[in-house]
Protein backbone atom coordinates (compact mmCIF):
# COMPACT_ATOMS: atom_id res chain seq x y z
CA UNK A 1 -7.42 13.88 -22.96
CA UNK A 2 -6.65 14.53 -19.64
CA UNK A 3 -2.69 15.42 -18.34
CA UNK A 4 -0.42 12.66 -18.34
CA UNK A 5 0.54 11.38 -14.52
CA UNK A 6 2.27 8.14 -14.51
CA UNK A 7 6.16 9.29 -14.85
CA UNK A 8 6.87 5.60 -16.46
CA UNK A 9 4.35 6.52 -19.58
CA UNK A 10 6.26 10.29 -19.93
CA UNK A 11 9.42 11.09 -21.87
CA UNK A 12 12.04 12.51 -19.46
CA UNK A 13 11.84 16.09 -20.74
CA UNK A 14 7.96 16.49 -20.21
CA UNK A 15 9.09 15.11 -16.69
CA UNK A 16 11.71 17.33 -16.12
CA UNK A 17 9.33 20.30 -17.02
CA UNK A 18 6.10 19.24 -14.77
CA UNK A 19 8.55 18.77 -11.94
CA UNK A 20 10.23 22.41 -12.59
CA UNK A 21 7.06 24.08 -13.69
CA UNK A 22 5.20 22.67 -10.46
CA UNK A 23 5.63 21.85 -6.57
CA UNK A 24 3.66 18.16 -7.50
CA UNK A 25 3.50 15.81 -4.96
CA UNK A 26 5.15 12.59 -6.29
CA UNK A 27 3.24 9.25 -5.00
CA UNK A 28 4.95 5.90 -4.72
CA UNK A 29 2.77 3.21 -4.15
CA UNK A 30 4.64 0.17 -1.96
CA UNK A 31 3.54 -2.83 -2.33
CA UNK A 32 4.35 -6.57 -2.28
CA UNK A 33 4.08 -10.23 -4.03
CA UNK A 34 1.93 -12.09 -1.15
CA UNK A 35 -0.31 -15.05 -1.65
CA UNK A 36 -4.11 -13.30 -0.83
CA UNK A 37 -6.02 -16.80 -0.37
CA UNK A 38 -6.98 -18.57 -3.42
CA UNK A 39 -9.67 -15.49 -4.43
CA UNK A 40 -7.18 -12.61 -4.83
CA UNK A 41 -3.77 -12.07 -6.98
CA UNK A 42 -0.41 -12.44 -5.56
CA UNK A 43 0.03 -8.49 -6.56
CA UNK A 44 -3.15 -7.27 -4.13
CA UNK A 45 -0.69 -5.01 -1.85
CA UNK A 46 0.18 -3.17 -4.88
CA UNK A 47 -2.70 -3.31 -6.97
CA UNK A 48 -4.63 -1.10 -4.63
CA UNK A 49 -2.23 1.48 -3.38
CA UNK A 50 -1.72 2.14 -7.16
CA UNK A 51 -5.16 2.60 -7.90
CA UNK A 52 -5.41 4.60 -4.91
CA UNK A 53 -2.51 7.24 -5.93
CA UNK A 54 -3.91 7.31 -9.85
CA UNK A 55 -7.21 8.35 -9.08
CA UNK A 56 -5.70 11.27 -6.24
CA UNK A 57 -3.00 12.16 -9.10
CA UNK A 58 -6.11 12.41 -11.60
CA UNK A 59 -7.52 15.04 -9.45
CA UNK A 60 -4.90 16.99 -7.99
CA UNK A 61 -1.96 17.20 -10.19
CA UNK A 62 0.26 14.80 -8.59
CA UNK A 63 2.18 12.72 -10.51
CA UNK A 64 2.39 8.88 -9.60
CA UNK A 65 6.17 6.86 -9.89
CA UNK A 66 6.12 3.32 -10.36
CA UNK A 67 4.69 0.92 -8.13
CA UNK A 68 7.85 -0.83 -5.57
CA UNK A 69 6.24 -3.94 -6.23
CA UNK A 70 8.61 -6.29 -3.91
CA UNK A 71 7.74 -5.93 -0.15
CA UNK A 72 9.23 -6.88 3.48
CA UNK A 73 8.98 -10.51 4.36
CA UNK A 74 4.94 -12.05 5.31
CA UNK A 75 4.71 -12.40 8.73
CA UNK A 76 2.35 -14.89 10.16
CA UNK A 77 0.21 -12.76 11.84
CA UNK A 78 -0.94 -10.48 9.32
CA UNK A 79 0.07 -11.65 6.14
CA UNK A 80 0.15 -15.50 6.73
CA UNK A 81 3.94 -16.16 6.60
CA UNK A 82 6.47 -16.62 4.06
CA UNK A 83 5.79 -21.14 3.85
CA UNK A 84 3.13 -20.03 0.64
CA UNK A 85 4.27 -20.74 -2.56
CA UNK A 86 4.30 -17.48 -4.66
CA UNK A 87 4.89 -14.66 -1.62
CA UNK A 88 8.13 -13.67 -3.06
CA UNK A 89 9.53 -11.16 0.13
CA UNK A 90 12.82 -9.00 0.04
CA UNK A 91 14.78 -8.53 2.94
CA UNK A 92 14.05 -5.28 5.61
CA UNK A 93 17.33 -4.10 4.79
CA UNK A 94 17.10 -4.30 0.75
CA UNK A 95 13.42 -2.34 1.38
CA UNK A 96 15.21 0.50 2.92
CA UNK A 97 17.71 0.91 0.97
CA UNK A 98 15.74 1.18 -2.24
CA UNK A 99 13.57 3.19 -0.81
CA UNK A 100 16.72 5.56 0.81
CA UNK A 101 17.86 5.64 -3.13
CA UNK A 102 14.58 6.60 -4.52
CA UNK A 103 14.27 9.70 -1.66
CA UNK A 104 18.14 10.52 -3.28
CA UNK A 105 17.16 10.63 -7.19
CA UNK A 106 13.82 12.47 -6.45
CA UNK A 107 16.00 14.74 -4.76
CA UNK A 108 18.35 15.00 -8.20
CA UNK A 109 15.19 15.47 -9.91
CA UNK A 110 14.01 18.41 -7.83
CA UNK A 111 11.09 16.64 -6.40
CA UNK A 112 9.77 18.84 -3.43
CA UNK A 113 6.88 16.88 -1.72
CA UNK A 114 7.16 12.95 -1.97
CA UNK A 115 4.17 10.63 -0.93
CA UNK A 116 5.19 6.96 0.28
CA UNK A 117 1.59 5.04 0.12
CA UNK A 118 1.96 2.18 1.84
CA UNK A 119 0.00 -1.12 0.59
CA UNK A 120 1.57 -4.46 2.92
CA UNK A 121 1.65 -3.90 6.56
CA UNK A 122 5.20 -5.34 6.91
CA UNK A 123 6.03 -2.30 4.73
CA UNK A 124 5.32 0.41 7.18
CA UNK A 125 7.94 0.61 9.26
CA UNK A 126 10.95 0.26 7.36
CA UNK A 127 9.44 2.88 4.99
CA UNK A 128 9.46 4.99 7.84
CA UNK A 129 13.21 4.10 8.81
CA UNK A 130 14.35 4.63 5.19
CA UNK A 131 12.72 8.57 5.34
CA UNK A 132 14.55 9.38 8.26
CA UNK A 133 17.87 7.28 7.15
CA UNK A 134 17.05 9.76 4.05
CA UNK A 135 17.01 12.97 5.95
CA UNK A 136 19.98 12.44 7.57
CA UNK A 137 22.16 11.13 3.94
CA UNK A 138 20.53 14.73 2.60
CA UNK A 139 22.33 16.16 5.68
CA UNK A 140 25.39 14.88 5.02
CA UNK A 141 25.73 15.85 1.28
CA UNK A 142 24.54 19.44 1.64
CA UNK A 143 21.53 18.50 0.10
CA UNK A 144 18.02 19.63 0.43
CA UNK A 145 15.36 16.33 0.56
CA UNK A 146 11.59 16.79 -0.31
CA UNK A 147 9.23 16.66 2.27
CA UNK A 148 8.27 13.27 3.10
CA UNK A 149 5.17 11.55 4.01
CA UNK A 150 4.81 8.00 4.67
CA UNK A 151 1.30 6.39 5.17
CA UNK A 152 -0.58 2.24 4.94
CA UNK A 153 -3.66 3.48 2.99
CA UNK A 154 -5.78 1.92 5.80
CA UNK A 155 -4.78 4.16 8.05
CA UNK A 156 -7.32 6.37 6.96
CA UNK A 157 -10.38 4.28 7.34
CA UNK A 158 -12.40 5.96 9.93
CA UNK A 159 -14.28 4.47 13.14
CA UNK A 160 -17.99 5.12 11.87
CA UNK A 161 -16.90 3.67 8.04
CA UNK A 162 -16.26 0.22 10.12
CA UNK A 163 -18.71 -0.12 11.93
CA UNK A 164 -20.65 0.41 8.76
CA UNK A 165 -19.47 -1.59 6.91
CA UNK A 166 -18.71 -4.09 9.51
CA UNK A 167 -20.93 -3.79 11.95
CA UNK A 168 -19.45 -6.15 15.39
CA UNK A 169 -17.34 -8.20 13.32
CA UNK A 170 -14.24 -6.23 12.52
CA UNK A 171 -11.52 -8.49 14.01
CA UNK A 172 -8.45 -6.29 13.45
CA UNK A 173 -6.15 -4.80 10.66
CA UNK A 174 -3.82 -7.56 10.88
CA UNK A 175 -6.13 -10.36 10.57
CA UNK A 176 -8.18 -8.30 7.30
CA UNK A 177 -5.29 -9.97 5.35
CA UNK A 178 -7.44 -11.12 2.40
CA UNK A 179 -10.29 -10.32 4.23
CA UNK A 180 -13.57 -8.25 3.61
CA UNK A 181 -11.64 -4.84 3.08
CA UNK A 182 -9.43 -5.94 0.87
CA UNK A 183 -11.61 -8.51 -1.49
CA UNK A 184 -14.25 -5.37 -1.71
CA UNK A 185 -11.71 -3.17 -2.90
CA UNK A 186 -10.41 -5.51 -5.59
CA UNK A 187 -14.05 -6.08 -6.57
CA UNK A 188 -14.25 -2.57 -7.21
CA UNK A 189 -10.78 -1.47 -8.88
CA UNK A 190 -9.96 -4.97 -11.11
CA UNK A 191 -13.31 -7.25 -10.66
CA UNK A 192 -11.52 -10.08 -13.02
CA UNK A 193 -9.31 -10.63 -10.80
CA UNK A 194 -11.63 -11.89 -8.05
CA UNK A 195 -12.83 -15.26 -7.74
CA UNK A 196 -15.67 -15.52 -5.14
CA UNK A 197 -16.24 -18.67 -5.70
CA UNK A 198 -12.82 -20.37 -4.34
CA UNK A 199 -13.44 -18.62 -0.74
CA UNK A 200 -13.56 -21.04 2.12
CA UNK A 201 -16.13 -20.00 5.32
CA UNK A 202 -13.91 -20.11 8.51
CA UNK A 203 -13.77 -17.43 11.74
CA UNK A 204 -10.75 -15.32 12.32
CA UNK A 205 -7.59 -17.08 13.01
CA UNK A 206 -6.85 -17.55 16.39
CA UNK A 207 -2.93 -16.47 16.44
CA UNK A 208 -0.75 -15.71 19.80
CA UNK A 209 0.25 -12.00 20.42
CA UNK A 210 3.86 -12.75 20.42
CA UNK A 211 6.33 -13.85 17.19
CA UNK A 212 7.98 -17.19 17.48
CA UNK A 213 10.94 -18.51 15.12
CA UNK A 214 10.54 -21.03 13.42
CA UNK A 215 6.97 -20.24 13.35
CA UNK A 216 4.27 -23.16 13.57
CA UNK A 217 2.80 -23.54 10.29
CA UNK A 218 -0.48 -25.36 11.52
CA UNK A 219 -1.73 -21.94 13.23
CA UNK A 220 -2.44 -20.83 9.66
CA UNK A 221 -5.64 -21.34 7.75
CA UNK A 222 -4.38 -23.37 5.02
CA UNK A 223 -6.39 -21.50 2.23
CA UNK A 224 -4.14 -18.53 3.81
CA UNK A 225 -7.34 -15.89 4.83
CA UNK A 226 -6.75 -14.86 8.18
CA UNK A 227 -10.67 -14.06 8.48
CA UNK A 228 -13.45 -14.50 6.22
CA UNK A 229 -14.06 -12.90 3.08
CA UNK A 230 -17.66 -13.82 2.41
CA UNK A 231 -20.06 -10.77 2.71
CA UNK A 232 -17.44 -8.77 0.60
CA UNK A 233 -19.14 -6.63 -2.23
CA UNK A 234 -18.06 -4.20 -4.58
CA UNK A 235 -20.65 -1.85 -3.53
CA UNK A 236 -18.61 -2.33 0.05
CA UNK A 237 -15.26 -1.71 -2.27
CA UNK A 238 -16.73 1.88 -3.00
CA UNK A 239 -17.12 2.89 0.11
CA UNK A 240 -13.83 2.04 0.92
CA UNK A 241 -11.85 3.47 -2.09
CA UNK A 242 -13.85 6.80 -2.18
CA UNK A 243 -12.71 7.54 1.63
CA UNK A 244 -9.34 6.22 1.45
CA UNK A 245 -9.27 8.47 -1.36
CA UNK A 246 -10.73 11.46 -0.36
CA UNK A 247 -8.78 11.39 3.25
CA UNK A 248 -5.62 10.67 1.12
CA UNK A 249 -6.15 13.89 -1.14
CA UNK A 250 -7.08 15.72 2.16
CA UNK A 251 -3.89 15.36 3.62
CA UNK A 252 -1.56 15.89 0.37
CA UNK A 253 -3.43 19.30 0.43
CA UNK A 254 -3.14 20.27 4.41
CA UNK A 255 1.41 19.08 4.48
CA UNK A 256 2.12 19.79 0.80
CA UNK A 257 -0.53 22.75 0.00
CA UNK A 258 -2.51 20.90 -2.75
């Protein structure tokens, strides 16, 4: 049986000794409760950044914490907006300071090298505000913080994987909300939770470049997919996962010597 590496399934002593025995990288998956059209769950933005860390933890030795499961609020332009029953958001402000508190009882714990793996694009940069609001309470208390990194899995997806996969009709990151990337990875990782059949054919959404409050509801497909999902596959999924995974891994190894 292989090494235990969720931290919520091991007893606090076995804990204590993998994190003194070892420099492991700890990975937090960040996620959210967003609607994801009527084809994908509500827990999408964390689903995948969790499968994501558990297979790199399966293969490297890091250990994975429990999934922060409540993200920053939707926005309309790349997560539909907060008007859909069952996106359940938390303030910018409550997401750092969780995240500032976590940083501060890793460091307790003697964590060394901490992994923030970023799942909902409203996420990223208040994750990044809450490691440097981190550094500088570590500062202040004499302390000495792990080192950080803080990273939206898609960020590894390279140029020649989309046009792959997508040939001309990437739109953009923003409007893949519950798109082709995301509905092939959940056909991969958790398959039953993927209903094909509910999808609605529409283009992408066509969305200003600038924010306006209150925001006009109408703008939004009403099924809440901000581009078509059809043509996603699981076959599509893999190709995804195994370089978000791989490019993941990569860089644990080159900033945290894994």
């Amino acid at each position: 049986m292989d090494e235990e590496f969720r931290i919520a399934n091991m007893n606090w002593m076995s804990y204590r000794d993998r994190i003194s025995r070892t420099e492991s990288v700890v990975l937090v998956p960040i996620g959210s409760v967003e609607q994801h059209g009527p084809h994908l769950p509500l827990a999408t933005d964390s689903l995948i950044p969790t499968a994501i860390c558990e297979h790199c933890a399966r293969h490297s030795g890091a250990l994975v914490a429990p999934t922060l499961s409540y993200g920053a609020r939707s926005t309309p332009r790349c997560g539909g907006g907060q008007h859909f029953c069952g996106t359940t958001s938390i303030d910018a402000s409550t997401l750092i300071i969780q995240i500032r508190d976590l940083v501060r009882e890793f460091t307790r714990h003697g964590v060394k090298n901490l992994a923030f793996v970023v799942g909902h694009m409203e996420n990223t940069w208040f994750v990044n505000e809450a490691c440097e609001l981190a550094l500088r309470d570590a500062k202040m208390m004499g302390a000495e913080p792990p080192r950080m990194m803080a990273v939206g899995y898609w960020e590894f997806l390279t140029q020649k994987t989309i046009d792959h996969v997508f040939a001309d009709k990437f739109p953009n990151w923003a409007l893949e909300h519950a798109g082709i990337m995301e509905t092939s990875m959940m056909l991969h990782i958790h398959p039953e939770l993927v209903h094909m059949d509910t999808l609605i054919e529409h283009g992408p959404s066509r969305l200003p470049v600038y924010d306006m409050w209150p925001y006009d509801q109408s703008l939004i497909p009403a099924d809440g997919v901000l581009n078509t999902a059809i043509g996603s596959t699981s076959e599509r999924g893999k190709i995804f996962f195994d370089e978000f995974t791989s490019s993941l891994s990569a860089a644990l190894g080159r900033e945290f010597g894994r």
